[in-house]
N, C-alpha and C. Protein backbone atom coordinates (compact mmCIF):
# COMPACT_ATOMS: atom_id res chain seq x y z
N UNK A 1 -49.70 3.91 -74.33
CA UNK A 1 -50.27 4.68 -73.25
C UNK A 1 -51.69 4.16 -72.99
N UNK A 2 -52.03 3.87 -71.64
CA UNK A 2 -53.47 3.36 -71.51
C UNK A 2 -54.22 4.27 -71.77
N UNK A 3 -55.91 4.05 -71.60
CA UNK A 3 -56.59 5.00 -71.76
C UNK A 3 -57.15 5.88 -70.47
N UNK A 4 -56.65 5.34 -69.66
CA UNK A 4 -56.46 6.32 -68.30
C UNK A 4 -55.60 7.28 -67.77
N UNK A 5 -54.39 6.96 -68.91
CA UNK A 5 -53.22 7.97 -68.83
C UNK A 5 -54.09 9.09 -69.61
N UNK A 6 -54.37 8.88 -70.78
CA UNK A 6 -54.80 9.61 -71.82
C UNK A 6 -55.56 10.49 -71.72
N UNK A 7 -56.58 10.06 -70.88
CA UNK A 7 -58.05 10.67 -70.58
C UNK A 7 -57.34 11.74 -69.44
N UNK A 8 -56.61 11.27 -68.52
CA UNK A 8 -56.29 12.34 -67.20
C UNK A 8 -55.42 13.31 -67.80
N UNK A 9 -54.46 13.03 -69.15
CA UNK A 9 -53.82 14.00 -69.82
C UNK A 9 -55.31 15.22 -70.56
N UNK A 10 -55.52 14.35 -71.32
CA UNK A 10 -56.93 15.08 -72.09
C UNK A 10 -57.30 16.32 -70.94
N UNK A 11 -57.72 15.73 -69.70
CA UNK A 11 -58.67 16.63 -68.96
C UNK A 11 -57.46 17.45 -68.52
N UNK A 12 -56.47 17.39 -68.42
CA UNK A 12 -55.71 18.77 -68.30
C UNK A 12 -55.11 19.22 -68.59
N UNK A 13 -55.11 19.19 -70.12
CA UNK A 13 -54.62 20.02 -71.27
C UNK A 13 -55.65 20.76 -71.72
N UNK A 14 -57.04 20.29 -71.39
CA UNK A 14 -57.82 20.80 -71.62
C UNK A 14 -58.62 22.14 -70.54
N UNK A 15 -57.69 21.69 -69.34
CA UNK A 15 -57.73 23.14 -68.41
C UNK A 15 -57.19 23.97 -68.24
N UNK A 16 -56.24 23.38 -68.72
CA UNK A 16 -54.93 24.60 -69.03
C UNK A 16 -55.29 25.35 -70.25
N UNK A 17 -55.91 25.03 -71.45
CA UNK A 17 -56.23 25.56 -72.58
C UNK A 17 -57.63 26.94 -72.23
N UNK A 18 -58.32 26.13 -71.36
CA UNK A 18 -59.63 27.41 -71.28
C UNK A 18 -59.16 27.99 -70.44
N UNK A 19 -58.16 28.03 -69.41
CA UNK A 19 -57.64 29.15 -68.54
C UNK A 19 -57.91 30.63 -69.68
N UNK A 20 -56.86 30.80 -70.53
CA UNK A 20 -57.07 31.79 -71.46
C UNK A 20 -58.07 32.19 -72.68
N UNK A 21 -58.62 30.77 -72.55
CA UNK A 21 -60.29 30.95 -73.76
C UNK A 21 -61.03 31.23 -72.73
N UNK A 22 -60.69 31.37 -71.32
CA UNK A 22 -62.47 32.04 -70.30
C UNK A 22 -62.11 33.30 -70.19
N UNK A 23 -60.56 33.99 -70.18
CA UNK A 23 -60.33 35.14 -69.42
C UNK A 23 -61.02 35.75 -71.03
N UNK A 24 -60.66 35.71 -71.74
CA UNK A 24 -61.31 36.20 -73.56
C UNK A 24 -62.52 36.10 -73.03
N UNK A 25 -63.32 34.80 -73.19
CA UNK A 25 -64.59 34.75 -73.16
C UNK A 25 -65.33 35.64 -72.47
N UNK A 26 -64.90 36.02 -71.30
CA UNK A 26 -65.48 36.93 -69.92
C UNK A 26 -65.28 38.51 -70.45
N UNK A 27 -64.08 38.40 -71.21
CA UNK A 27 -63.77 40.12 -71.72
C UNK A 27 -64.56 39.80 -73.34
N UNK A 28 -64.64 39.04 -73.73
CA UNK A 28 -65.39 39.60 -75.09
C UNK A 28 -67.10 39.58 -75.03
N UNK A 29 -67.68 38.75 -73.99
CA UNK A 29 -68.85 39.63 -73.13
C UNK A 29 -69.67 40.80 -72.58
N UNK A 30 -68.52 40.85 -71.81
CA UNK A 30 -68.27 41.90 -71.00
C UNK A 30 -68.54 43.22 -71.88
N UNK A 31 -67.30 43.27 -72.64
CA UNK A 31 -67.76 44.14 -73.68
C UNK A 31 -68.99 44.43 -74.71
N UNK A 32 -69.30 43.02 -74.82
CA UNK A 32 -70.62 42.96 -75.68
C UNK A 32 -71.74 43.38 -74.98
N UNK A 33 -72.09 43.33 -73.86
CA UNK A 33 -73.21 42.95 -72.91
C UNK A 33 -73.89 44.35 -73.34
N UNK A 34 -75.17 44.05 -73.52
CA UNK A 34 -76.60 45.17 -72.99
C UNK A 34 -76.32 45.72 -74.59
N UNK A 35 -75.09 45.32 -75.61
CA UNK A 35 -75.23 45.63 -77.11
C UNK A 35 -76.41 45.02 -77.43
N UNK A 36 -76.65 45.50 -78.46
CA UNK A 36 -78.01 44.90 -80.06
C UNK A 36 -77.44 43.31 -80.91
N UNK A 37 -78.53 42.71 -80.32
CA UNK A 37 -78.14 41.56 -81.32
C UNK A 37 -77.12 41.86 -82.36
N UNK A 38 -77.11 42.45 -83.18
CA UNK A 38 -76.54 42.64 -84.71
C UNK A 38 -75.40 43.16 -84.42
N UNK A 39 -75.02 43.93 -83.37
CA UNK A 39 -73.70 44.36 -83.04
C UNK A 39 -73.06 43.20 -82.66
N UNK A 40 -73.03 42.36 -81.70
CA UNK A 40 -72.65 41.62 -81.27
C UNK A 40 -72.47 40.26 -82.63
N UNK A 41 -73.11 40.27 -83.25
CA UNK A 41 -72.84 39.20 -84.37
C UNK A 41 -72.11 39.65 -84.83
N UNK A 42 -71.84 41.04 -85.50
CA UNK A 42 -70.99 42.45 -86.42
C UNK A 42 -69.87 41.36 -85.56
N UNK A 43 -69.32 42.15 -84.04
CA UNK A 43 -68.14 41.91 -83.62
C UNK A 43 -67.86 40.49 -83.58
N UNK A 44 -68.49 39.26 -83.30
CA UNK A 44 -68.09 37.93 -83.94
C UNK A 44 -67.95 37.38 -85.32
N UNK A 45 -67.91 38.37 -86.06
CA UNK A 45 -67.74 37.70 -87.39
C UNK A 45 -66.12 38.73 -87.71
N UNK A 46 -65.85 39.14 -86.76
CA UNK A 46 -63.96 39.49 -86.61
C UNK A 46 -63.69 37.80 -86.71
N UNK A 47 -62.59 37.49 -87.44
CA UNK A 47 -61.98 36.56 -87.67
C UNK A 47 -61.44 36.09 -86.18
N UNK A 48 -60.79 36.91 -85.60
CA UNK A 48 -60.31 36.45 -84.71
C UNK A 48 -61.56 36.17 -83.30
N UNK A 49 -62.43 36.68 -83.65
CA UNK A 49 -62.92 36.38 -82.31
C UNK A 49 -63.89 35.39 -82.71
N UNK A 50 -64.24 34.87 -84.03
CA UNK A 50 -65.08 33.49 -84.37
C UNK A 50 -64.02 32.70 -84.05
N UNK A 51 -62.27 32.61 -84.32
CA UNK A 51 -61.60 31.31 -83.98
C UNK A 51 -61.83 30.76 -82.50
N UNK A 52 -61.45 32.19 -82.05
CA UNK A 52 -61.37 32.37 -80.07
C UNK A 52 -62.80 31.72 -79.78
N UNK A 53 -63.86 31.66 -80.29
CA UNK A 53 -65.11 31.35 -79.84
C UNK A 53 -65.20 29.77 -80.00
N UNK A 54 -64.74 29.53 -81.45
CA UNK A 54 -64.98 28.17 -82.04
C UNK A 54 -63.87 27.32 -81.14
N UNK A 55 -62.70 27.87 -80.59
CA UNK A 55 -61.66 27.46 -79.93
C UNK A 55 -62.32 27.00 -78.59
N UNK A 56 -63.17 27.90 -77.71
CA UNK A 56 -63.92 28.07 -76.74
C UNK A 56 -64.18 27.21 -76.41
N UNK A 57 -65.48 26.79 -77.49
CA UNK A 57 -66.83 25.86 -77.65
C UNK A 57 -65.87 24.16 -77.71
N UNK A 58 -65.00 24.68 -78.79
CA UNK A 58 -64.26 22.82 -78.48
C UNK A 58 -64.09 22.42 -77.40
N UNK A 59 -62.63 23.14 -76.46
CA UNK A 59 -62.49 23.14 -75.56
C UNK A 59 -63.44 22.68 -74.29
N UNK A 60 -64.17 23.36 -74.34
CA UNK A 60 -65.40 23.23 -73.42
C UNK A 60 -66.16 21.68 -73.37
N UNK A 61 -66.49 22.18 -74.59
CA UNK A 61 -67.74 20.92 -75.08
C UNK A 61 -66.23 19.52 -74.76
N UNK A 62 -65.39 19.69 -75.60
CA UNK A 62 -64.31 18.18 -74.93
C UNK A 62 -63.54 18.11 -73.15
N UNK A 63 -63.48 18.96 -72.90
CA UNK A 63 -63.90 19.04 -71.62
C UNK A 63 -64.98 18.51 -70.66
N UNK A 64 -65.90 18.83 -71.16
CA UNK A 64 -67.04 18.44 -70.35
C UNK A 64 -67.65 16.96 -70.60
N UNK A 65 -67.30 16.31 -71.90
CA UNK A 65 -67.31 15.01 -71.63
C UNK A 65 -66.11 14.13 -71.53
N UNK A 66 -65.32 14.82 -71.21
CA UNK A 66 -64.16 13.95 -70.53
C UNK A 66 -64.38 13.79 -68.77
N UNK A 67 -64.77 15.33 -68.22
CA UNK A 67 -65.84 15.24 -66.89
C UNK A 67 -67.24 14.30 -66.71
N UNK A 68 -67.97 14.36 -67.43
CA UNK A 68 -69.17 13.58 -67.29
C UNK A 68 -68.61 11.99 -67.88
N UNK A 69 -67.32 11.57 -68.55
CA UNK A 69 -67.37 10.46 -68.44
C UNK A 69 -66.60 9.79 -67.05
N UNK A 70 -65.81 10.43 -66.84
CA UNK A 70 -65.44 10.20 -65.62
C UNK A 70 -65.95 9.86 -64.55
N UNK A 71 -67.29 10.68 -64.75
CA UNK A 71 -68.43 10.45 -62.99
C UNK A 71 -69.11 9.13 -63.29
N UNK A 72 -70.00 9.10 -65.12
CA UNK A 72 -70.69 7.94 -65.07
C UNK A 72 -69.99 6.53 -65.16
N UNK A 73 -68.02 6.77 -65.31
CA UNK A 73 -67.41 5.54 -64.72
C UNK A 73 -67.20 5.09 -63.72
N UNK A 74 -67.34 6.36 -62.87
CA UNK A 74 -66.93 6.10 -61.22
C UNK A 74 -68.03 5.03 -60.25
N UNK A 75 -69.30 5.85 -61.39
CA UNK A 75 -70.41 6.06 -60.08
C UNK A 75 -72.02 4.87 -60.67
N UNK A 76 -71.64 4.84 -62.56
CA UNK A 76 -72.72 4.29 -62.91
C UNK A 76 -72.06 3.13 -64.09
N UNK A 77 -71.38 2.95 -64.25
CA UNK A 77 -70.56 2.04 -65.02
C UNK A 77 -71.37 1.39 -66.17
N UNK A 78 -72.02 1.77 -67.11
CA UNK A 78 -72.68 1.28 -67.87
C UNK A 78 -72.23 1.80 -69.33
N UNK A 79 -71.85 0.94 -70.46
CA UNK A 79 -71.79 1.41 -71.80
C UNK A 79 -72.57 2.54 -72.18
N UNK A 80 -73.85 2.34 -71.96
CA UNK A 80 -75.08 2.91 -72.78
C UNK A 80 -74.89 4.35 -72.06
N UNK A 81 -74.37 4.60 -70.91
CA UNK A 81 -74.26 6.03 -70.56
C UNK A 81 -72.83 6.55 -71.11
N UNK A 82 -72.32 6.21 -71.29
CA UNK A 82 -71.15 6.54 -71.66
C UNK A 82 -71.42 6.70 -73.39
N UNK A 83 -72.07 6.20 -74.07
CA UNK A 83 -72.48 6.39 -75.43
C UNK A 83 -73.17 7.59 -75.60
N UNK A 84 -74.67 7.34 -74.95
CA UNK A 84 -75.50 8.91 -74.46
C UNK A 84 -74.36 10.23 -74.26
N UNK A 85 -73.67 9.82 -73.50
CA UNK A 85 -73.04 10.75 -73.33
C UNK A 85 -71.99 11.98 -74.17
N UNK A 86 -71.17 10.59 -75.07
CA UNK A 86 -70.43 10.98 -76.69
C UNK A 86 -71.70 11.57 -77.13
N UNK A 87 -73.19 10.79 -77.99
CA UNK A 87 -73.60 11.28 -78.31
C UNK A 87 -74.29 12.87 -78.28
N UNK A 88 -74.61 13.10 -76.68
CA UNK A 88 -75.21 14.17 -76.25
C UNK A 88 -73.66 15.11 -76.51
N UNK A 89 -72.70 15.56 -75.95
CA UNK A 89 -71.66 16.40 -76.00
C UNK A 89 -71.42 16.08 -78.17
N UNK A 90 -71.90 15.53 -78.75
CA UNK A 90 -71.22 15.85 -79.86
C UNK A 90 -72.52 16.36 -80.67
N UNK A 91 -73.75 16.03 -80.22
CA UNK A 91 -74.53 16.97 -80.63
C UNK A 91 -75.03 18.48 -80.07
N UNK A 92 -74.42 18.75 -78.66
CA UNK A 92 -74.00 20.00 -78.42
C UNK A 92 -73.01 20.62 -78.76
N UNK A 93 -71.86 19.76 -79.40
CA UNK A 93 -70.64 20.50 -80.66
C UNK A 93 -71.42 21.17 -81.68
N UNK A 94 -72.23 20.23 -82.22
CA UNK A 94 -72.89 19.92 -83.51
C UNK A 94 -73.40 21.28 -83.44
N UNK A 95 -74.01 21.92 -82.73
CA UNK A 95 -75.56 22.89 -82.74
C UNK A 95 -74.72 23.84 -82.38
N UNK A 96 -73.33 24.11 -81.62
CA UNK A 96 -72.84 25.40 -81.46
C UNK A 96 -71.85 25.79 -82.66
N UNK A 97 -71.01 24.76 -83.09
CA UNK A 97 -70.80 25.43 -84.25
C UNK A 97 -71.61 25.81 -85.69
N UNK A 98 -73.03 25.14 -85.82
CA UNK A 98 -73.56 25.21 -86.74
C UNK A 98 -74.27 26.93 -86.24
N UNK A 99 -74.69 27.05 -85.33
CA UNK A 99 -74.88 28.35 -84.68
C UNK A 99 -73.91 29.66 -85.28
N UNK A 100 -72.57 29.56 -84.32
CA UNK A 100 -71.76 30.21 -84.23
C UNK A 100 -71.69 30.16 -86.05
N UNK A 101 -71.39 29.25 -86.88
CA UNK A 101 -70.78 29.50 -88.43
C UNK A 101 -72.45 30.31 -88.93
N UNK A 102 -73.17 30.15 -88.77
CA UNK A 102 -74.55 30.95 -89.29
C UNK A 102 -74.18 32.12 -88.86
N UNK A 103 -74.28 32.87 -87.56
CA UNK A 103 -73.63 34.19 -86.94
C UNK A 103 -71.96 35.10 -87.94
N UNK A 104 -71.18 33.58 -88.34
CA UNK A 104 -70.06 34.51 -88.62
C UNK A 104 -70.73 34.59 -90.14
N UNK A 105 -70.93 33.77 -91.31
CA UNK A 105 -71.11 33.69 -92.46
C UNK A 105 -72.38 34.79 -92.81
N UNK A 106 -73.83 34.08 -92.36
CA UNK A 106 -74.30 34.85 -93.19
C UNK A 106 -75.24 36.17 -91.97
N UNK A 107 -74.85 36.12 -90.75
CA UNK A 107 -74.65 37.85 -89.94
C UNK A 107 -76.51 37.26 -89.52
N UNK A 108 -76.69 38.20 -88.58
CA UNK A 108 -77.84 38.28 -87.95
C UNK A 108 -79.20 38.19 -88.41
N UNK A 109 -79.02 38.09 -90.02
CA UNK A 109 -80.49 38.16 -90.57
C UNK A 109 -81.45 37.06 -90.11
């Protein structure tokens, strides 16, 4: 399979996947909203709603550089952006799950 099959599969398996990690995301908000910090950490450290979150954040974050590589192939064709780019989306992986696992493990302190 080339890597143009791959990549156009990637990006929409990967839209089909947050269809139901946004309708969650929007209702486990929703519900949270105008709560106390500490409540809102309380209710993410439910097992199920750290997976749904951590599920989220993948999704998303591989999503979005499968989008941004797409444009800087279309439009700017250069290695070095396309590297920046892995790099930047995997150090915005990096910082939301290290986030999110601080929130579920050791709670709002």
């Amino acid at each position: 399979m080339s890597d143009g099959i791959k990549h156009w599969k990637y990006s929409r398996i990967t839209s089909i996947v947050l269809i139901p990690l946004t309708i969650w995301f929007v209702a486990f908000f929703s519900k949270n909203f105008g709560m106390q910090f500490e409540q809102v950490a309380r209710s993410l450290s439910n097992p199920f709603n750290s997976f749904m979150m951590l599920t989220f954040i993948t999704a998303t974050i591989f999503h979005l550089q499968q989008g941004l590589q797409v444009i800087i192939e279309d439009y700017v064709n250069k290695r070095l952006w396309i590297n920046l780019n892995i790099i930047f989306c995997g150090s915005l992986f990096l910082v939301s799950t290290i986030s999110l696992g601080k929130l579920v493990f050791v709670g709002a302190s």
